[in-house]
C-alpha atoms as a PDB file:
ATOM      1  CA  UNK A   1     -59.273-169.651  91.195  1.00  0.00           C
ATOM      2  CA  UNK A   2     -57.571-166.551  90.046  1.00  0.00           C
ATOM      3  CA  UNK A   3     -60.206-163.926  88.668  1.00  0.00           C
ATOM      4  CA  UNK A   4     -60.614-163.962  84.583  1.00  0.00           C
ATOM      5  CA  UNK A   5     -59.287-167.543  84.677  1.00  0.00           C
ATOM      6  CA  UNK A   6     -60.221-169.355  81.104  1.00  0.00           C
ATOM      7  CA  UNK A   7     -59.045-172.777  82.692  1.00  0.00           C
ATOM      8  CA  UNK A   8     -60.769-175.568  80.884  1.00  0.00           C
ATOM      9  CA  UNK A   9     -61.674-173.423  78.067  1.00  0.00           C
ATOM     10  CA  UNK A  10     -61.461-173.665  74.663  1.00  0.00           C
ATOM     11  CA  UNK A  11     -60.589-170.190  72.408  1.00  0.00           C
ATOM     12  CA  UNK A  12     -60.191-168.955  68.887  1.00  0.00           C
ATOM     13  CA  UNK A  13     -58.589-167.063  67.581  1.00  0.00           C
ATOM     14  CA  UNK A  14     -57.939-165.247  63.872  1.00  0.00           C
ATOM     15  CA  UNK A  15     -54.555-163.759  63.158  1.00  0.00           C
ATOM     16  CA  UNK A  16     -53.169-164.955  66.690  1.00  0.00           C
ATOM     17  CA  UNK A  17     -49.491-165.136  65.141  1.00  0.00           C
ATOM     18  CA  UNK A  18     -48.885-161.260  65.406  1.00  0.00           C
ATOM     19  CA  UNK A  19     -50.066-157.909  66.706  1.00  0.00           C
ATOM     20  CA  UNK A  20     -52.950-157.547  68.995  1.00  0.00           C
ATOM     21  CA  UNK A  21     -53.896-161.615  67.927  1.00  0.00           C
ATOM     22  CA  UNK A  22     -50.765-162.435  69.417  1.00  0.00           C
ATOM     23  CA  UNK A  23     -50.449-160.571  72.807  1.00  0.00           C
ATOM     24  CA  UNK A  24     -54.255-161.311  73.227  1.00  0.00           C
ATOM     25  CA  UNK A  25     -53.291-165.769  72.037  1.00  0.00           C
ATOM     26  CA  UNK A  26     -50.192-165.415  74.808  1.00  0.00           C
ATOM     27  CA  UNK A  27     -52.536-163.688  77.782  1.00  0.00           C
ATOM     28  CA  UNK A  28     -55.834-166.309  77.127  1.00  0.00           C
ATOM     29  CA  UNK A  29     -53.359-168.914  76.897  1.00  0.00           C
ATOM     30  CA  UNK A  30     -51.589-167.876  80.555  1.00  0.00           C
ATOM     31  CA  UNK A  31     -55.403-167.772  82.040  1.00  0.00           C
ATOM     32  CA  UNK A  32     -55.860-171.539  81.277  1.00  0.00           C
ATOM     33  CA  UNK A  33     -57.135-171.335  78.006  1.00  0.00           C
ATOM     34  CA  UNK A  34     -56.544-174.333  75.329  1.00  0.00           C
ATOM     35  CA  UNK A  35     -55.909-171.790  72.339  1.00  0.00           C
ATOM     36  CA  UNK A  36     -56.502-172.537  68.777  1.00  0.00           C
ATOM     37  CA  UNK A  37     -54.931-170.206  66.448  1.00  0.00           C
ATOM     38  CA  UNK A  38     -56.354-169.792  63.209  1.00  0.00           C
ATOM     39  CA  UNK A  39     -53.451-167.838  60.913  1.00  0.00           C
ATOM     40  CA  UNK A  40     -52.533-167.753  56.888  1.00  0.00           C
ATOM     41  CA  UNK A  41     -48.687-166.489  58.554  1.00  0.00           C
ATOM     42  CA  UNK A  42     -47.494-169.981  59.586  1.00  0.00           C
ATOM     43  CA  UNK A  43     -44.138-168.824  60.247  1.00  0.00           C
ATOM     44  CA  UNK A  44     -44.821-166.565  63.094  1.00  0.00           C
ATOM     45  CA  UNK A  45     -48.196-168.422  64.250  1.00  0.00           C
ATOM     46  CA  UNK A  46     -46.247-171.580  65.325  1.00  0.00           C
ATOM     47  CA  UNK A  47     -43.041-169.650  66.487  1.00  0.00           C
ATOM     48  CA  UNK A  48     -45.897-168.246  68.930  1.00  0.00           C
ATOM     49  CA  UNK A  49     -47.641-171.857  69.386  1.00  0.00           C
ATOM     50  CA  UNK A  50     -44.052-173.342  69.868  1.00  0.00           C
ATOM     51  CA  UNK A  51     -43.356-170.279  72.827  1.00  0.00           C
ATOM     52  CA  UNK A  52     -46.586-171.314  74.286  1.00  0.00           C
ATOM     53  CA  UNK A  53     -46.072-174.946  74.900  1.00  0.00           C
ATOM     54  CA  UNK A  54     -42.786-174.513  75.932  1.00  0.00           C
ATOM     55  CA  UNK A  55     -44.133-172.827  78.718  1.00  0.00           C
ATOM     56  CA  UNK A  56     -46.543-175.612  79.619  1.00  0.00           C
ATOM     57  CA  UNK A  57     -49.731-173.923  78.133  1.00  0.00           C
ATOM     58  CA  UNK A  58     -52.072-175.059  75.614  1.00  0.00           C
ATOM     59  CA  UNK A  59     -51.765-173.882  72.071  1.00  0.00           C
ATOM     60  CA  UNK A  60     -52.480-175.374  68.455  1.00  0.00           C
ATOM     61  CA  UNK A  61     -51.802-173.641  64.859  1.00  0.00           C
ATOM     62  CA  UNK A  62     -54.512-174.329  62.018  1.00  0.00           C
ATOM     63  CA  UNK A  63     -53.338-172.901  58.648  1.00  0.00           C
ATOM     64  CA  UNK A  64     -56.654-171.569  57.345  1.00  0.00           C
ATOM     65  CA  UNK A  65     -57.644-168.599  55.548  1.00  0.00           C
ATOM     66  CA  UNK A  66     -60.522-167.342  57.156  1.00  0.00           C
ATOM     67  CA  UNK A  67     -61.341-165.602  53.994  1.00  0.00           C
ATOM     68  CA  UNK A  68     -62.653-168.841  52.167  1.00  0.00           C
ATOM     69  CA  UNK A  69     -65.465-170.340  53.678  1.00  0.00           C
ATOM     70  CA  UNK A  70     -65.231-174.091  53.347  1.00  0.00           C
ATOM     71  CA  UNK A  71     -62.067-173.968  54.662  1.00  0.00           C
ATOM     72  CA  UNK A  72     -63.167-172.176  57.969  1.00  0.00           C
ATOM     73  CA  UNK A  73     -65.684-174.072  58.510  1.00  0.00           C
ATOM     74  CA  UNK A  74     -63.435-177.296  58.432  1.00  0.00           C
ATOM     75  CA  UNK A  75     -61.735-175.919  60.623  1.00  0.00           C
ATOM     76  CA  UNK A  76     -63.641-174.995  63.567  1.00  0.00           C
ATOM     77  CA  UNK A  77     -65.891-178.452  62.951  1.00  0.00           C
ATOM     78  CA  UNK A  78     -62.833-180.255  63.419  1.00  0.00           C
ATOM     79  CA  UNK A  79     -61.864-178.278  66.858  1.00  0.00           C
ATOM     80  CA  UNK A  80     -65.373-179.190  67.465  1.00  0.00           C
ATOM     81  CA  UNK A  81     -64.909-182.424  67.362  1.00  0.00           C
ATOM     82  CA  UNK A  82     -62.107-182.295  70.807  1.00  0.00           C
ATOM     83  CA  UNK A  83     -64.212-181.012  72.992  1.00  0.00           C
ATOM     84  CA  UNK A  84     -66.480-177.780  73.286  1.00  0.00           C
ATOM     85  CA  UNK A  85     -65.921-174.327  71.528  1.00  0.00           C
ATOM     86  CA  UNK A  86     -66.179-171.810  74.252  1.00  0.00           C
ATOM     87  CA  UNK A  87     -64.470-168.251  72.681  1.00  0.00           C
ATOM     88  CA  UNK A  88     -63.965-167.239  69.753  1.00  0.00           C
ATOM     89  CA  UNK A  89     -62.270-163.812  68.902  1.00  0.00           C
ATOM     90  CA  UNK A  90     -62.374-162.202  66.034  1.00  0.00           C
ATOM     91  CA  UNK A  91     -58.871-160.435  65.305  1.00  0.00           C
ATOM     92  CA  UNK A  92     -58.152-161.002  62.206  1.00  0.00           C
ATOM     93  CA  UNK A  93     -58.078-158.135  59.533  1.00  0.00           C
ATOM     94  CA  UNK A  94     -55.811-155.735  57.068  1.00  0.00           C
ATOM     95  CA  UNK A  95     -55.128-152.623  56.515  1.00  0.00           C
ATOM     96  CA  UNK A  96     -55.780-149.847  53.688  1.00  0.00           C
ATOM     97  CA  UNK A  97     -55.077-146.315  53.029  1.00  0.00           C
ATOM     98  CA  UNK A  98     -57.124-144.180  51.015  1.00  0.00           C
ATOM     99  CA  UNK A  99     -60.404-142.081  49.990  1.00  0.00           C
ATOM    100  CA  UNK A 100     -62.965-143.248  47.666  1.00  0.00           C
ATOM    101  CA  UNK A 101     -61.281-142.236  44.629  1.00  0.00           C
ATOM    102  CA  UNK A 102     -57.880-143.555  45.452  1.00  0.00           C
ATOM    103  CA  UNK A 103     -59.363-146.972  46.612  1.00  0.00           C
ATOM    104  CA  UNK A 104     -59.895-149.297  43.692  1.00  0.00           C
ATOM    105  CA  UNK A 105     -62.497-152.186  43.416  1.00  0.00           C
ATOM    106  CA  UNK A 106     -59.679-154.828  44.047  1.00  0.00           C
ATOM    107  CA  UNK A 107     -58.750-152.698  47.431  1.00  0.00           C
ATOM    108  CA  UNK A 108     -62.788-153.458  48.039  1.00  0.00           C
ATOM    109  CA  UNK A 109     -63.163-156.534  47.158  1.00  0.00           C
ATOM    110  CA  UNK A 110     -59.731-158.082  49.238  1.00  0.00           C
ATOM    111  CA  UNK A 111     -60.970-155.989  52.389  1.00  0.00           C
ATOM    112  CA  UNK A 112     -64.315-157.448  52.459  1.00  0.00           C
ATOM    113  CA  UNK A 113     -62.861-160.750  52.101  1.00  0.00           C
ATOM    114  CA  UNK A 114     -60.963-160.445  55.277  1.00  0.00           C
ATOM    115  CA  UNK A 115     -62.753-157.944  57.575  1.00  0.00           C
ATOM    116  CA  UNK A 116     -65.904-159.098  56.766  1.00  0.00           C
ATOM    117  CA  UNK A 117     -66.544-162.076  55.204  1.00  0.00           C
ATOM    118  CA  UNK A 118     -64.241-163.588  56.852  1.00  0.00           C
ATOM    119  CA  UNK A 119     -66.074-162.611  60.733  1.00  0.00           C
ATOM    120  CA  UNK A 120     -68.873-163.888  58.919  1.00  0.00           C
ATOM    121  CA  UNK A 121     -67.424-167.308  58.167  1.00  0.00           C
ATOM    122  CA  UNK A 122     -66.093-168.002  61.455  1.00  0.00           C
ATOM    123  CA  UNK A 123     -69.476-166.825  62.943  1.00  0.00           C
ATOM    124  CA  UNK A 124     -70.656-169.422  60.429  1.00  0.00           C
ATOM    125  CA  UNK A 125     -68.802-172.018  62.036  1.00  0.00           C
ATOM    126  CA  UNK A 126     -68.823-171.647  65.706  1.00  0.00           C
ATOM    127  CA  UNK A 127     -72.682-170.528  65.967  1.00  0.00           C
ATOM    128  CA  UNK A 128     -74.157-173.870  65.936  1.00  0.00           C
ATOM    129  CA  UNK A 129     -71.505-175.423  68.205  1.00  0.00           C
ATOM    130  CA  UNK A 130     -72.249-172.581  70.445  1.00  0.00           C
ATOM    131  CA  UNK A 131     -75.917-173.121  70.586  1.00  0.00           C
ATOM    132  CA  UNK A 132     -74.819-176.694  70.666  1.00  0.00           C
ATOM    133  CA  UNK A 133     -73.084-176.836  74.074  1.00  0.00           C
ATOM    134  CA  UNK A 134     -75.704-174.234  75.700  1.00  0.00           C
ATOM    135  CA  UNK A 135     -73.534-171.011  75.380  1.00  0.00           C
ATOM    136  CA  UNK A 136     -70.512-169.149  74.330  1.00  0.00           C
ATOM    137  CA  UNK A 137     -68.881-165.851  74.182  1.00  0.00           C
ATOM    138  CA  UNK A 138     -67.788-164.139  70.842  1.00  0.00           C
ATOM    139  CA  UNK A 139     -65.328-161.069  70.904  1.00  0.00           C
ATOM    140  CA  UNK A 140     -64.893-158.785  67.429  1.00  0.00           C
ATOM    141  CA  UNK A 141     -61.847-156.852  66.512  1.00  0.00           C
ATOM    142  CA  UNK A 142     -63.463-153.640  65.433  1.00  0.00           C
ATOM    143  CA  UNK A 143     -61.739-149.663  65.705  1.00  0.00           C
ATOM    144  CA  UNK A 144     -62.203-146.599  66.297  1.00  0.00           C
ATOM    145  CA  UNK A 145     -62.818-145.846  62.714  1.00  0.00           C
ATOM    146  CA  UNK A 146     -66.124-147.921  62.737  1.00  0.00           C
ATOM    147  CA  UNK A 147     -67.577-144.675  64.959  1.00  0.00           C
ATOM    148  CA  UNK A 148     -65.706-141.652  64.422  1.00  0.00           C
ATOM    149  CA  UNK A 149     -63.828-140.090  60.357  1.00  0.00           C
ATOM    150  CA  UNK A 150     -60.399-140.864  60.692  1.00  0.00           C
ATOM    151  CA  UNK A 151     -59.075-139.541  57.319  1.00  0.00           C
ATOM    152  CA  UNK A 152     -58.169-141.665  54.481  1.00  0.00           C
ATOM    153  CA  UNK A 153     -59.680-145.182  55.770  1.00  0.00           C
ATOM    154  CA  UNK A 154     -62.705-145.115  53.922  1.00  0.00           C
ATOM    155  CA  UNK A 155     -62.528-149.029  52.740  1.00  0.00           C
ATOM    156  CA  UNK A 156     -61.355-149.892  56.381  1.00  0.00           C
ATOM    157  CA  UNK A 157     -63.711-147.653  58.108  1.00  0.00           C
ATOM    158  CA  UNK A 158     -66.482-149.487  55.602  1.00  0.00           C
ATOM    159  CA  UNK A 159     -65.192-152.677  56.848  1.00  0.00           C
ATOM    160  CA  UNK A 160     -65.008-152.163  60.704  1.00  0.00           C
ATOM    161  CA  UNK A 161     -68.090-150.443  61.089  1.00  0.00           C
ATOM    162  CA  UNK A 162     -69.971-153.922  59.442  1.00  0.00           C
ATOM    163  CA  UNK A 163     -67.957-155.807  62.008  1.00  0.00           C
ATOM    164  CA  UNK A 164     -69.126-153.310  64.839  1.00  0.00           C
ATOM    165  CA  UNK A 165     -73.182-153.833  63.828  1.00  0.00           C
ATOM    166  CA  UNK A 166     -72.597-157.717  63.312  1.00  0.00           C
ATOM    167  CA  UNK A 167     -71.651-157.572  66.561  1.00  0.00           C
ATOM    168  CA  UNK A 168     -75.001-155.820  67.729  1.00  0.00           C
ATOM    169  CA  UNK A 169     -76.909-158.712  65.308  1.00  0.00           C
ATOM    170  CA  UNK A 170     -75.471-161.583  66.472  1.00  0.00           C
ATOM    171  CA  UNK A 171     -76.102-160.105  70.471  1.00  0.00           C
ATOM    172  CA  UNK A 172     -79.379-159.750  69.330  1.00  0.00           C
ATOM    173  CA  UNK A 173     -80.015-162.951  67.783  1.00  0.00           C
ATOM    174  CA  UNK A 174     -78.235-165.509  70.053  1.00  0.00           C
ATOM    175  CA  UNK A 175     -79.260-164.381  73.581  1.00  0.00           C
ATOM    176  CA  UNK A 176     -81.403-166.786  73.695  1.00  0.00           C
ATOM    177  CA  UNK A 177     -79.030-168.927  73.074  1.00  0.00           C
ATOM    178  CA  UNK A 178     -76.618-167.783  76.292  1.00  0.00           C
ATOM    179  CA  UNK A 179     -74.162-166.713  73.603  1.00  0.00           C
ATOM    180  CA  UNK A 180     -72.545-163.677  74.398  1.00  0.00           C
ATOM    181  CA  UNK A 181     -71.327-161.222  71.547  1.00  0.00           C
ATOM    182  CA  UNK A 182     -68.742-158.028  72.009  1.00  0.00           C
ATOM    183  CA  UNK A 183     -66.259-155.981  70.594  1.00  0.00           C
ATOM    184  CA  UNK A 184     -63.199-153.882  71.030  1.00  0.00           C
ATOM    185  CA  UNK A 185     -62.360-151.220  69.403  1.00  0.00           C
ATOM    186  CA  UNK A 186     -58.801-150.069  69.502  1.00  0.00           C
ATOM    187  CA  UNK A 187     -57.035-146.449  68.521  1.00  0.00           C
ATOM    188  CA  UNK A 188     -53.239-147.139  67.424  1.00  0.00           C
ATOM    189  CA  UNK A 189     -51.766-149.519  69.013  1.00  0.00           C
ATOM    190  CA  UNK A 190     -48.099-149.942  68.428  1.00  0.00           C
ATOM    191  CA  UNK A 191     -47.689-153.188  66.748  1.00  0.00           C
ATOM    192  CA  UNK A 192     -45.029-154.361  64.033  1.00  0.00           C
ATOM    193  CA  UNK A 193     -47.402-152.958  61.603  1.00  0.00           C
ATOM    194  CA  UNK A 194     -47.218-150.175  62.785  1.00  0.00           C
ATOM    195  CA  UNK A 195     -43.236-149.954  62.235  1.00  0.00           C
ATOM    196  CA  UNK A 196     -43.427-152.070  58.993  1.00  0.00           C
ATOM    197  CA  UNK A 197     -45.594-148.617  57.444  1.00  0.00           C
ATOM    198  CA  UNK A 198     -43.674-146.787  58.744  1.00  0.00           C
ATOM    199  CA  UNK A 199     -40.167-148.128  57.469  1.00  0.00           C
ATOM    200  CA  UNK A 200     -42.120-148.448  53.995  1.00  0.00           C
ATOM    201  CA  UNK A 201     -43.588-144.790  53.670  1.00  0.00           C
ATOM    202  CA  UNK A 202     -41.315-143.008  55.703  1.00  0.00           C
ATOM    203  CA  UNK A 203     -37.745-144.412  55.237  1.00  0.00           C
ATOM    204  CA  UNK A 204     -35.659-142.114  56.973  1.00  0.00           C
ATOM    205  CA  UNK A 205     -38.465-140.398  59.363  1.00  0.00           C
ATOM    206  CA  UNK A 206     -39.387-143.697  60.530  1.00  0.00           C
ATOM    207  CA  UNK A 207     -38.987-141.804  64.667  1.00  0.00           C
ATOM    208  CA  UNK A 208     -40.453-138.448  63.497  1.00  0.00           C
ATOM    209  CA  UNK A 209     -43.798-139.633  61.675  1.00  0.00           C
ATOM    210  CA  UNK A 210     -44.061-142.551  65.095  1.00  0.00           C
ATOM    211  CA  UNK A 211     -43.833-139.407  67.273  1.00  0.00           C
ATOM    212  CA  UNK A 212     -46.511-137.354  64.939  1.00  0.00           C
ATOM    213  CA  UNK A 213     -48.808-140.649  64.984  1.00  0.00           C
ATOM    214  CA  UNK A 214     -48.231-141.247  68.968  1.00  0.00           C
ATOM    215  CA  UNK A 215     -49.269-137.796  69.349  1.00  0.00           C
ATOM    216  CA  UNK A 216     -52.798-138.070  67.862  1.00  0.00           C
ATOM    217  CA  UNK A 217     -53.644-139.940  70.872  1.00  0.00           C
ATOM    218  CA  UNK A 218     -54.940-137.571  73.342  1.00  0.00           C
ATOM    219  CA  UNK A 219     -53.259-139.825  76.210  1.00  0.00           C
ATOM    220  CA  UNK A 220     -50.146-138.651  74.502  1.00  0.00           C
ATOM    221  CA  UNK A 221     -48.832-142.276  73.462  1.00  0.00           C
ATOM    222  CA  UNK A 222     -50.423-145.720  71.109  1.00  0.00           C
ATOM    223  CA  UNK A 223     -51.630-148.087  73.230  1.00  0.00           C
ATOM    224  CA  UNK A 224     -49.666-151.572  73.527  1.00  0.00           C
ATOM    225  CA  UNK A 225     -50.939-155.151  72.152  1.00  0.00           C
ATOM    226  CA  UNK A 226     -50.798-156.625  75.867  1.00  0.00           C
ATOM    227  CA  UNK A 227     -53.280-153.407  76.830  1.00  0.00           C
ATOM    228  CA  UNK A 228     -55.607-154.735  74.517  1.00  0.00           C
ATOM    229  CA  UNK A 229     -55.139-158.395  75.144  1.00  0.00           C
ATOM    230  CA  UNK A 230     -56.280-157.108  79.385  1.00  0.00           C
ATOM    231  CA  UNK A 231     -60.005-155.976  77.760  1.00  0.00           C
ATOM    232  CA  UNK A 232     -60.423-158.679  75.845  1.00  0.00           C
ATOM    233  CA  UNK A 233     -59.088-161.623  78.523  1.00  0.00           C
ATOM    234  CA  UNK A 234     -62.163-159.624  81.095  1.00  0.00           C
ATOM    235  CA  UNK A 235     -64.901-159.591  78.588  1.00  0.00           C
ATOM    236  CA  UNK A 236     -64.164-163.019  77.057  1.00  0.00           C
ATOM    237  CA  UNK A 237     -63.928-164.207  81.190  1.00  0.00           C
ATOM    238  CA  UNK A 238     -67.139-165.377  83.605  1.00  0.00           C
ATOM    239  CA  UNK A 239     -66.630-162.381  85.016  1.00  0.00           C
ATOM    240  CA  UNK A 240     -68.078-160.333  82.114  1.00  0.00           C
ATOM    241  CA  UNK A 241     -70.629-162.818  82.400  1.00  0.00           C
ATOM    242  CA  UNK A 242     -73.392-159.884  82.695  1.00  0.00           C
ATOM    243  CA  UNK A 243     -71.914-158.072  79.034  1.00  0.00           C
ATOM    244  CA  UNK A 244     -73.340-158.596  75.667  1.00  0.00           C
ATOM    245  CA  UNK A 245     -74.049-156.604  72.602  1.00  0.00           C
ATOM    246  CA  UNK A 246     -71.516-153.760  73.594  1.00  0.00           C
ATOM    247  CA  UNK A 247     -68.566-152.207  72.049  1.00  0.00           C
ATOM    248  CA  UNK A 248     -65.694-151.211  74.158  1.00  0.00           C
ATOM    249  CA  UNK A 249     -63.291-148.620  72.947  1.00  0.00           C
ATOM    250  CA  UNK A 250     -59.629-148.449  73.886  1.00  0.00           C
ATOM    251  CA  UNK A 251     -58.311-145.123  73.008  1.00  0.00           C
ATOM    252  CA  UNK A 252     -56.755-143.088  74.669  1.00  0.00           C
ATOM    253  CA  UNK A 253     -59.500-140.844  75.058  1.00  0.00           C
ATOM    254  CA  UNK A 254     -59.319-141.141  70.458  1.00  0.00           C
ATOM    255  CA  UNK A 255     -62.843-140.570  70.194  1.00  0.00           C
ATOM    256  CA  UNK A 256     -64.520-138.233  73.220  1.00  0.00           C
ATOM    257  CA  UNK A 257     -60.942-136.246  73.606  1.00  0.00           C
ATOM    258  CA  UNK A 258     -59.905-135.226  70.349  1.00  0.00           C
ATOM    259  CA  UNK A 259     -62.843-132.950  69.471  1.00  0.00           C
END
């Protein structure tokens, strides 16, 4: 068997139609993985599911706003009900720019819906079918910004560093339990966010302001989706089998190099 093989597992995964959810559903899905994709952007999610099985690999799309809890839970229970629930990952999330003073209490309240409750509500849901089946591993999305200032992301740094210590809790908690919990935490990674920003706030500089951004990563570049997708394919894999309650950044030497 080839090494990080997920063959005759089951994953989850939030936001698996673009970005980092994507590369990371396409990789788990070439290790043998039966991948689940939990997305609100149907469009792209299934284009991705459809690419999958094409290929001969195992991929499903479940519309489901893992914002609303009811409606996650549904979810999962029902992938529950085929069989055992062996990853989950935690991608998920949004985006916001801004201080305190420039964020208002409706930028709050729709990144805590996302970033946090909505980790919580899949934790929710896969936790007892977890302790269930006699283990599990669990892989957050965090950042960079959840351990060192990175201007203007106050909401999102908020956010991210509550999925970073849930990460630590639920470690803590479900050991017992042979339930592993990590996270990631990326620097920029160039994904069609990225560009879409860029295009919006820079019309015009769109290559100038990429360069600028590229070159706030001490490596001298943002990293790529199918980088991440590599670290989270090892820890989510038996061969990580010895990893729990740690965060993993990938940087590019973001946050020991840039002091």
């Amino acid at each position: 068997m080839n090494p990080f093989s997920l063959h005759n597992k089951t994953a989850l995964i939030t936001g698996g139609g673009s970005g980092i959810g994507e590369a990371i559903t396409r990789r788990f899905a070439a290790s043998g993985a039966a991948v689940h994709v939990l997305d609100v952007n149907r469009e792209a999610a299934e284009a991705v599911v459809q690419e999958i099985t094409d290929l001969g690999q195992q991929a499903v799309f479940h519309d489901c706003n893992i914002a609303q809890h009811a409606e996650t839970v549904a979810v999962i229970d029902a992938i529950a009900t085929q069989g055992s629930v062996d990853i989950l990952v935690n991608n998920a999330g949004i985006a916001h720019v801004g201080n305190v003073e420039n964020t208002t209490e409706a930028d709050l309240d729709r990144l805590y819906q996302v970033n946090i409750k909505g980790v919580y509500n899949c934790l929710f849901g896969v936790l007892p079918h977890m302790k269930q089946q006699g283990g599990g591993c669990i892989l957050n999305v965090a950042s960079v910004a959840a351990m060192v200032a990175v201007a203007d992301r106050f909401a999102y740094s908020m956010t991210k560093g509550a999925v970073l210590t849930m990460t630590y809790s639920v470690a803590k908690d479900y050991l017992a339990h042979n339930i592993r919990c990590n996270s990631l935490s990326p620097a920029r990674i160039h994904t069609p966010f990225v560009d879409g920003f860029l295009a919006k706030n820079y019309p015009g500089q769109e290559a100038e302001m990429f360069a600028k951004l590229a070159g706030t990563q001490p490596i001298g570049r943002m990293g790529t989706p199918d980088e991440v997708a590599h670290l989270a394919l090892f820890l989510c894999s038996d061969e990580a089998g010895f990893i729990t309650g740690t965060n993993y950044p990938i940087d590019g030497g973001f946050i020991t190099l840039n002091a």
